[in-house]
C-alpha atoms as a PDB file:
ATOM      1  CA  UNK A   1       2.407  -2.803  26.686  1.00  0.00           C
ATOM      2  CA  UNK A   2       0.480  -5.439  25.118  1.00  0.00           C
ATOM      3  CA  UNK A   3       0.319  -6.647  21.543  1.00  0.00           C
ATOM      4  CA  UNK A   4      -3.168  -5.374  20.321  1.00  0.00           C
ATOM      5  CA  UNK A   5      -2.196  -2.222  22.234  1.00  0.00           C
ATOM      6  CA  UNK A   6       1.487  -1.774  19.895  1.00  0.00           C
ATOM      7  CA  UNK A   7      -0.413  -3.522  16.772  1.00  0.00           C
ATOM      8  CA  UNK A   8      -3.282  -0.195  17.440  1.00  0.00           C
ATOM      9  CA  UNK A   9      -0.363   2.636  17.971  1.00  0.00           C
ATOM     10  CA  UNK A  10       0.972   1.537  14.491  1.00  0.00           C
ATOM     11  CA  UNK A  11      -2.062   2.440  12.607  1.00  0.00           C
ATOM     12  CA  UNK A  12      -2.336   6.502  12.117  1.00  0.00           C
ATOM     13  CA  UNK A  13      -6.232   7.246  13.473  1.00  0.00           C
ATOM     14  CA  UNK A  14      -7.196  10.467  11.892  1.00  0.00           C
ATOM     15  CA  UNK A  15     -10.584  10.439  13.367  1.00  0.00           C
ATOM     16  CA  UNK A  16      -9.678   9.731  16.932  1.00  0.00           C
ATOM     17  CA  UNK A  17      -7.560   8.038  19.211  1.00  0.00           C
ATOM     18  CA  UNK A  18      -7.349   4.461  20.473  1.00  0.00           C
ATOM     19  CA  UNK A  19      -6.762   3.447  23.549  1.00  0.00           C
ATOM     20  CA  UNK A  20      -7.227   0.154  24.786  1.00  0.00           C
ATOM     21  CA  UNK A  21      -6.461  -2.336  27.865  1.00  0.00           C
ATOM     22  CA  UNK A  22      -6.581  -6.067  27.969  1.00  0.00           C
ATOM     23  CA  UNK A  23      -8.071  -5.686  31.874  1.00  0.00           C
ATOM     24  CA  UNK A  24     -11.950  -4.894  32.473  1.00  0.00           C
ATOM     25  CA  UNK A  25     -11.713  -1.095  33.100  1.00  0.00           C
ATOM     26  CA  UNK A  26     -13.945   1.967  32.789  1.00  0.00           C
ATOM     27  CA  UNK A  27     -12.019   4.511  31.137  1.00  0.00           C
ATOM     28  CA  UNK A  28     -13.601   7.218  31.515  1.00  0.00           C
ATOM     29  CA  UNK A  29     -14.907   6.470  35.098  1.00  0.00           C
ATOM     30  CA  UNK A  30     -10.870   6.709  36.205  1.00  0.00           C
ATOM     31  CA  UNK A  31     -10.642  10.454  37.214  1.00  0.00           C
ATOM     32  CA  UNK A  32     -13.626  10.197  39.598  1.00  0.00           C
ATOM     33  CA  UNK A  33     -12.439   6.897  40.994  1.00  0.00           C
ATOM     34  CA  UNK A  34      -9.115   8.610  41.756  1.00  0.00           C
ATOM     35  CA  UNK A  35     -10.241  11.178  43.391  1.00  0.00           C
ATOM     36  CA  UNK A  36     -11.909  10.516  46.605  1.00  0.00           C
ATOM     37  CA  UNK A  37     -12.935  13.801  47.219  1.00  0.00           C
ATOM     38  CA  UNK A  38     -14.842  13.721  44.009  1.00  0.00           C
ATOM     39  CA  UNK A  39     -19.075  13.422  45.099  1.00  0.00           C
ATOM     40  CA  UNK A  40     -19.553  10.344  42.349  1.00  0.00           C
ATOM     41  CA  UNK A  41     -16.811   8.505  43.884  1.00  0.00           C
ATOM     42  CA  UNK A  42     -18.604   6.174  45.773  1.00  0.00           C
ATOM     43  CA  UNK A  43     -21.233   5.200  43.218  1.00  0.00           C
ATOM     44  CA  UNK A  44     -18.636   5.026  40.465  1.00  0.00           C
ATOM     45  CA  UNK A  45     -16.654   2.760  42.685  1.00  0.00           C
ATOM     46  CA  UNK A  46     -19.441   0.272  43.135  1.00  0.00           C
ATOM     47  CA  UNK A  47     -20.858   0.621  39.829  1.00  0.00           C
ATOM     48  CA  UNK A  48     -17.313  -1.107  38.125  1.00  0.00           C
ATOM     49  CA  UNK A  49     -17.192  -3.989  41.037  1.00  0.00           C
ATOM     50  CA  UNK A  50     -21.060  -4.532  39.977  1.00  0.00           C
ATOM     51  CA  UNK A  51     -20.390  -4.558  36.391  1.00  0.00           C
ATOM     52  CA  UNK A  52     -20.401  -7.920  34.703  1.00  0.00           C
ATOM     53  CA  UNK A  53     -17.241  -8.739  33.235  1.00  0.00           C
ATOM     54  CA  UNK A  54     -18.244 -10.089  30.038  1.00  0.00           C
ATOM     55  CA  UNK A  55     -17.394  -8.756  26.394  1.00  0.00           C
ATOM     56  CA  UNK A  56     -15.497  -5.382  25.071  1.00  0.00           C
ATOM     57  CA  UNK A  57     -15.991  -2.377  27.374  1.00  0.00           C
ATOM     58  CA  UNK A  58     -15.684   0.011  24.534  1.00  0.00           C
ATOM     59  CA  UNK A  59     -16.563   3.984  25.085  1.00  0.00           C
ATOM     60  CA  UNK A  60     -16.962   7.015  22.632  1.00  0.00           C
ATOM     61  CA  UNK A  61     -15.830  10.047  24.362  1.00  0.00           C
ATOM     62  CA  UNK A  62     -15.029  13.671  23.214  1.00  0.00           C
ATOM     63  CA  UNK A  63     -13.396  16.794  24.717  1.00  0.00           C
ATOM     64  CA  UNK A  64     -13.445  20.895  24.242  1.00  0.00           C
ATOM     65  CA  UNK A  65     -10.520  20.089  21.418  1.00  0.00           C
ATOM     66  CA  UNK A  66     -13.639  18.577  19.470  1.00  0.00           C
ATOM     67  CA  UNK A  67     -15.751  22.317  19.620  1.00  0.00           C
ATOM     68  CA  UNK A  68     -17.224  24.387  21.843  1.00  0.00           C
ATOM     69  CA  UNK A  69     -20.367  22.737  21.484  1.00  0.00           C
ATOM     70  CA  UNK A  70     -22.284  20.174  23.429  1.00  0.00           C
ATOM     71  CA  UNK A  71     -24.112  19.567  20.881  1.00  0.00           C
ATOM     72  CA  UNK A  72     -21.404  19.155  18.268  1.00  0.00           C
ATOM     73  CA  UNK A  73     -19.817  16.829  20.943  1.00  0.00           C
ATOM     74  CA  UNK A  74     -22.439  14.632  21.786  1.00  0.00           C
ATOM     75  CA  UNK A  75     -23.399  14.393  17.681  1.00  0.00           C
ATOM     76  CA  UNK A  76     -19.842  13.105  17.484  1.00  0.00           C
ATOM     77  CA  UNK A  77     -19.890  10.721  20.564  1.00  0.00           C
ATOM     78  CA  UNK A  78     -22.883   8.945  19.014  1.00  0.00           C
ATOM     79  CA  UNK A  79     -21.976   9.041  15.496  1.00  0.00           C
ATOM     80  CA  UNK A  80     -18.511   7.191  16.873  1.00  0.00           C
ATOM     81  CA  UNK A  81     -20.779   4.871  18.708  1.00  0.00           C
ATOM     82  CA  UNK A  82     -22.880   4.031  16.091  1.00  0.00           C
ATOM     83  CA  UNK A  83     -19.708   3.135  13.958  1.00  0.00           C
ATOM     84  CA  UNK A  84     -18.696   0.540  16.301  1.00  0.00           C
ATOM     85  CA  UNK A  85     -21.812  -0.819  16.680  1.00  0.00           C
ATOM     86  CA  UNK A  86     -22.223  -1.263  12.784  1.00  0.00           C
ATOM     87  CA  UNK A  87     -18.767  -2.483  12.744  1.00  0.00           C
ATOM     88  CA  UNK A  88     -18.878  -5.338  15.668  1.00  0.00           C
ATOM     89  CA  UNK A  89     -22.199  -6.402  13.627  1.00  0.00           C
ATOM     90  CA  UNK A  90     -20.628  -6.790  10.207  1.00  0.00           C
ATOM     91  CA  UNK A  91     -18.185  -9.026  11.742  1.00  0.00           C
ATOM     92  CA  UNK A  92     -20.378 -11.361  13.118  1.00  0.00           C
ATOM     93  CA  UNK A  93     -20.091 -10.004  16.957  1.00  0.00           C
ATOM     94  CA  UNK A  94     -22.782  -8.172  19.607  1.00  0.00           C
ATOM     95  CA  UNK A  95     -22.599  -4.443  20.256  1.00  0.00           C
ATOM     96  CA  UNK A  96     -20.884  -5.775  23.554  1.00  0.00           C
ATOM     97  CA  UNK A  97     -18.539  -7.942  21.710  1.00  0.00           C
ATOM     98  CA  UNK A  98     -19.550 -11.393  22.345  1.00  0.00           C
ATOM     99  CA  UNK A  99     -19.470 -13.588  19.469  1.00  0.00           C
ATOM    100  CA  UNK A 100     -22.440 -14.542  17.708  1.00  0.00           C
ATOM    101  CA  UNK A 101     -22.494 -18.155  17.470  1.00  0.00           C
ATOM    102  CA  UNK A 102     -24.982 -18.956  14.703  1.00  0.00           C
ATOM    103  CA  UNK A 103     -24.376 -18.632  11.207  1.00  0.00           C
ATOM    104  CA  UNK A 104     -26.620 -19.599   8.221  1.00  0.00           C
ATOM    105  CA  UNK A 105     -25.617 -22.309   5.831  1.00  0.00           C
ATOM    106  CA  UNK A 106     -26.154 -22.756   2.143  1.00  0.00           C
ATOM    107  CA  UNK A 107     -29.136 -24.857   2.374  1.00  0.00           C
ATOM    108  CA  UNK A 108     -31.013 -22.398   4.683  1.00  0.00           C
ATOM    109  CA  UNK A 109     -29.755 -24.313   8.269  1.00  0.00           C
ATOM    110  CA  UNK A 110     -28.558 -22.650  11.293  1.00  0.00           C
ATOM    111  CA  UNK A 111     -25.344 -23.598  12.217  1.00  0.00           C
ATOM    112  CA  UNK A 112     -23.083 -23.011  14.702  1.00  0.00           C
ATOM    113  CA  UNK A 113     -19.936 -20.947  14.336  1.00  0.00           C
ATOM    114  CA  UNK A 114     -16.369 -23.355  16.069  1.00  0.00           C
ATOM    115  CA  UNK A 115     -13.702 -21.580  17.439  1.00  0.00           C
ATOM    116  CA  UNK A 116     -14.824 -17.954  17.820  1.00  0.00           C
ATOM    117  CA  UNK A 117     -13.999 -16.094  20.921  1.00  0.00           C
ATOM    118  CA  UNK A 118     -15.694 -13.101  22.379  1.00  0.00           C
ATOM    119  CA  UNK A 119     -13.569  -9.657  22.405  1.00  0.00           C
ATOM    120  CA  UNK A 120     -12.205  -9.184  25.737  1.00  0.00           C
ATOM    121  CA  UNK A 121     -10.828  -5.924  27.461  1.00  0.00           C
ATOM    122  CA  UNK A 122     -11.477  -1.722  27.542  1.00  0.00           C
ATOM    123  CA  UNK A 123     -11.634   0.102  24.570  1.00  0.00           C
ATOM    124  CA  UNK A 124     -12.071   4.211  24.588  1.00  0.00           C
ATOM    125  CA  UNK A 125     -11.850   6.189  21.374  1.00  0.00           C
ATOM    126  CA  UNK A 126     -11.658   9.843  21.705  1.00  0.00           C
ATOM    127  CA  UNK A 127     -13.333  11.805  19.034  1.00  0.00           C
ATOM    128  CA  UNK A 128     -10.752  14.458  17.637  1.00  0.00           C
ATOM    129  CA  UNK A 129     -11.401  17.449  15.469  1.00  0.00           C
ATOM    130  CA  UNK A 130     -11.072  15.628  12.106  1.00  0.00           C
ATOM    131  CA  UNK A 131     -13.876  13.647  12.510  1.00  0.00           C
ATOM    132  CA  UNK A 132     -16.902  16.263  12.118  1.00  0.00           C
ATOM    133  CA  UNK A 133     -16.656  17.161   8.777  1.00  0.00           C
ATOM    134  CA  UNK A 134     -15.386  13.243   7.789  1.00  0.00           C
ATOM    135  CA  UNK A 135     -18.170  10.897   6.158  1.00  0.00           C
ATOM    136  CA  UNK A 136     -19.936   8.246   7.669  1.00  0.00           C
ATOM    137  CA  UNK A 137     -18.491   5.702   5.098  1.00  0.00           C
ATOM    138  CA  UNK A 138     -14.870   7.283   6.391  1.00  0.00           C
ATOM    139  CA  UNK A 139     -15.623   6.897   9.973  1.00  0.00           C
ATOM    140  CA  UNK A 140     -17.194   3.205   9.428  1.00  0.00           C
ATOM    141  CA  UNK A 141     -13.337   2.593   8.037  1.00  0.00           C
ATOM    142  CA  UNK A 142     -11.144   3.438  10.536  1.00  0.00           C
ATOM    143  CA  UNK A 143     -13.551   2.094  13.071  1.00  0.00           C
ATOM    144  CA  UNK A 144     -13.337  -1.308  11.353  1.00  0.00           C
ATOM    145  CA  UNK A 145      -9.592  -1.533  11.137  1.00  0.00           C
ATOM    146  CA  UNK A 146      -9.741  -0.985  14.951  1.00  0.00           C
ATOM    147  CA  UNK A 147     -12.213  -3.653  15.247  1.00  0.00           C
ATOM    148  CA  UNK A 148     -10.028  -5.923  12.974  1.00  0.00           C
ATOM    149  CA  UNK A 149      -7.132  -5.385  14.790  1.00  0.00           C
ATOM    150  CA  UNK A 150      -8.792  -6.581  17.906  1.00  0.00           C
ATOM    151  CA  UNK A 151     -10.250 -10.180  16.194  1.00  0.00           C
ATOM    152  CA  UNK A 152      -7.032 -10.613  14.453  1.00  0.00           C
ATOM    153  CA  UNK A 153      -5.596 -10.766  18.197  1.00  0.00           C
ATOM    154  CA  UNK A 154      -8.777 -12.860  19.436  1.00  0.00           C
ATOM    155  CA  UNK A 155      -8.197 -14.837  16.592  1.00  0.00           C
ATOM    156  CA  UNK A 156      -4.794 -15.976  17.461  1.00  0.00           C
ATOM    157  CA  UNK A 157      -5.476 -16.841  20.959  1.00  0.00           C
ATOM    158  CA  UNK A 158      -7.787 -19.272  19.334  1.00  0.00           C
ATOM    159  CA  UNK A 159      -5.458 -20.897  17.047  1.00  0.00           C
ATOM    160  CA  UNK A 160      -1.836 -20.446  18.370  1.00  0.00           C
ATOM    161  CA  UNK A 161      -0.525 -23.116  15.877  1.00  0.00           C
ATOM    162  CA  UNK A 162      -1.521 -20.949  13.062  1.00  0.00           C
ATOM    163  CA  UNK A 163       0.032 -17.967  14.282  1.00  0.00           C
ATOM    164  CA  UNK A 164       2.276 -15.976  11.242  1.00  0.00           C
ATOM    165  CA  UNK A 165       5.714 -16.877  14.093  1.00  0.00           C
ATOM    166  CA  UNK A 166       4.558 -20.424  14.272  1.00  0.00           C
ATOM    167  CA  UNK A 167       3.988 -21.212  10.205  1.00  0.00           C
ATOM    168  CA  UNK A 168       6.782 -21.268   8.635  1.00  0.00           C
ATOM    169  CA  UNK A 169       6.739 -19.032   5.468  1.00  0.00           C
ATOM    170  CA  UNK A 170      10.414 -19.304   4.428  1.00  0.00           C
ATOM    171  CA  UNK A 171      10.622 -20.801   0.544  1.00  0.00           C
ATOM    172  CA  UNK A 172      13.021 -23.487  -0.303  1.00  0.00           C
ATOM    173  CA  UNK A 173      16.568 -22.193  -0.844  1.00  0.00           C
ATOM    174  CA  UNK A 174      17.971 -23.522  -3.559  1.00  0.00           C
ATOM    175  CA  UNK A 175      22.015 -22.047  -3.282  1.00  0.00           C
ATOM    176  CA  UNK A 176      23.815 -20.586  -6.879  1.00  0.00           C
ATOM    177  CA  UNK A 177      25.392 -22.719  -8.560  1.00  0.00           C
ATOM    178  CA  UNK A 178      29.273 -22.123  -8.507  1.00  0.00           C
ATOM    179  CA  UNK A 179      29.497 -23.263 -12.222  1.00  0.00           C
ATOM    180  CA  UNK A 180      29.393 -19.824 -14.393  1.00  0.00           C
ATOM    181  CA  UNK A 181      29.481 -20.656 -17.899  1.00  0.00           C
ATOM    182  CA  UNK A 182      31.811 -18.606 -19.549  1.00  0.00           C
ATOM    183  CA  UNK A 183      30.450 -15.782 -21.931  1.00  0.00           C
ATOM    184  CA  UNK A 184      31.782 -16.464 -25.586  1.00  0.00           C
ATOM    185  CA  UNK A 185      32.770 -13.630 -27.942  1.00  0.00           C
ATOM    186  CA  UNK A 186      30.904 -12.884 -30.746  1.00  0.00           C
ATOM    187  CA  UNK A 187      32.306 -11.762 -33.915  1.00  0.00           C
ATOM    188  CA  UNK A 188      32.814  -8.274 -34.934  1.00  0.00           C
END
């Protein structure tokens, strides 16, 4: 298992589940590329060798556990999608990821951002029953840690030096001394 993958298992979703891959794959196209007999096999098969492997593959899906509804389900499959859009773009990224590399100064001048990688890899989250009566604002949340998660781990790539294993945090010791004055008796 990878890091981003353990870092993402530690944080309790309430609103759905993670579940991501370092490796270019379509999540959700993986039970009708297993099965051969299945009649989108084919198509499915050369749609992910077509695909351009660029960005974060990231899909909103939801399931019967969600309701009965297809209505309710799809609701929740775009309001999820709309989170991580909103999300990628307050952190300075594409709704496919990629970096943006321009940034405005203080004097009004485009810039260009150093250093910043584009997020790489699969990510699926699978609406669950909690999130339909959640808010927006709650949603938007746990979205973003996800999406935090995943720069924090983009970010280190970039700068291995400053990685928290490489700096070393540790104060001075300074050792007790082994002189103990001795406590006096007061008067009673």
């Amino acid at each position: 298992m990878n890091k981003v993958a353990q870092q993402l298992s530690r944080h309790p979703f309430n609103l759905f589940r993670v579940q991501y891959s370092p490796e270019y794959k379509s999540l959700w196209q993986n039970r009708l590329i297993a099965s051969p007999l299945h009649p989108l096999n084919e198509t499915q098969k050369r749609k992910r060798t077509e695909r351009v492997k660029d960005g974060i593959w990231w899909h909103a899906t939801s399931g019967p556990d969600l309701s009965k509804s297809s209505c309710v389900r799809s609701w929740a499959r775009r309001r999820l999608g709309t989170a991580i859009v909103e999300e990628l773009k307050a952190r300075g990224f594409r709704e496919n990821g990629k970096a943006v590399r321009i940034t405005t100064t203080a004097d009004g001048h485009i810039a260009p951002i150093e250093g910043r990688l584009d997020l790489k890899g699969s990510l699926k989250l699978h609406a669950l029953p909690p999130l339909v009566p959640a808010k927006f604002v709650e949603v938007k949340a746990e979205v973003g840690k996800v999406i935090d998660i995943l720069v924090q781990a983009t970010n280190k790539a970039v700068n291995p030096q400053n990685h928290p294993s490489k700096v070393d945090h540790r104060p001075q010791w300074d050792p007790p001394s082994l002189f103990k004055p001795k406590k006096t008796r007061k008067a009673a």
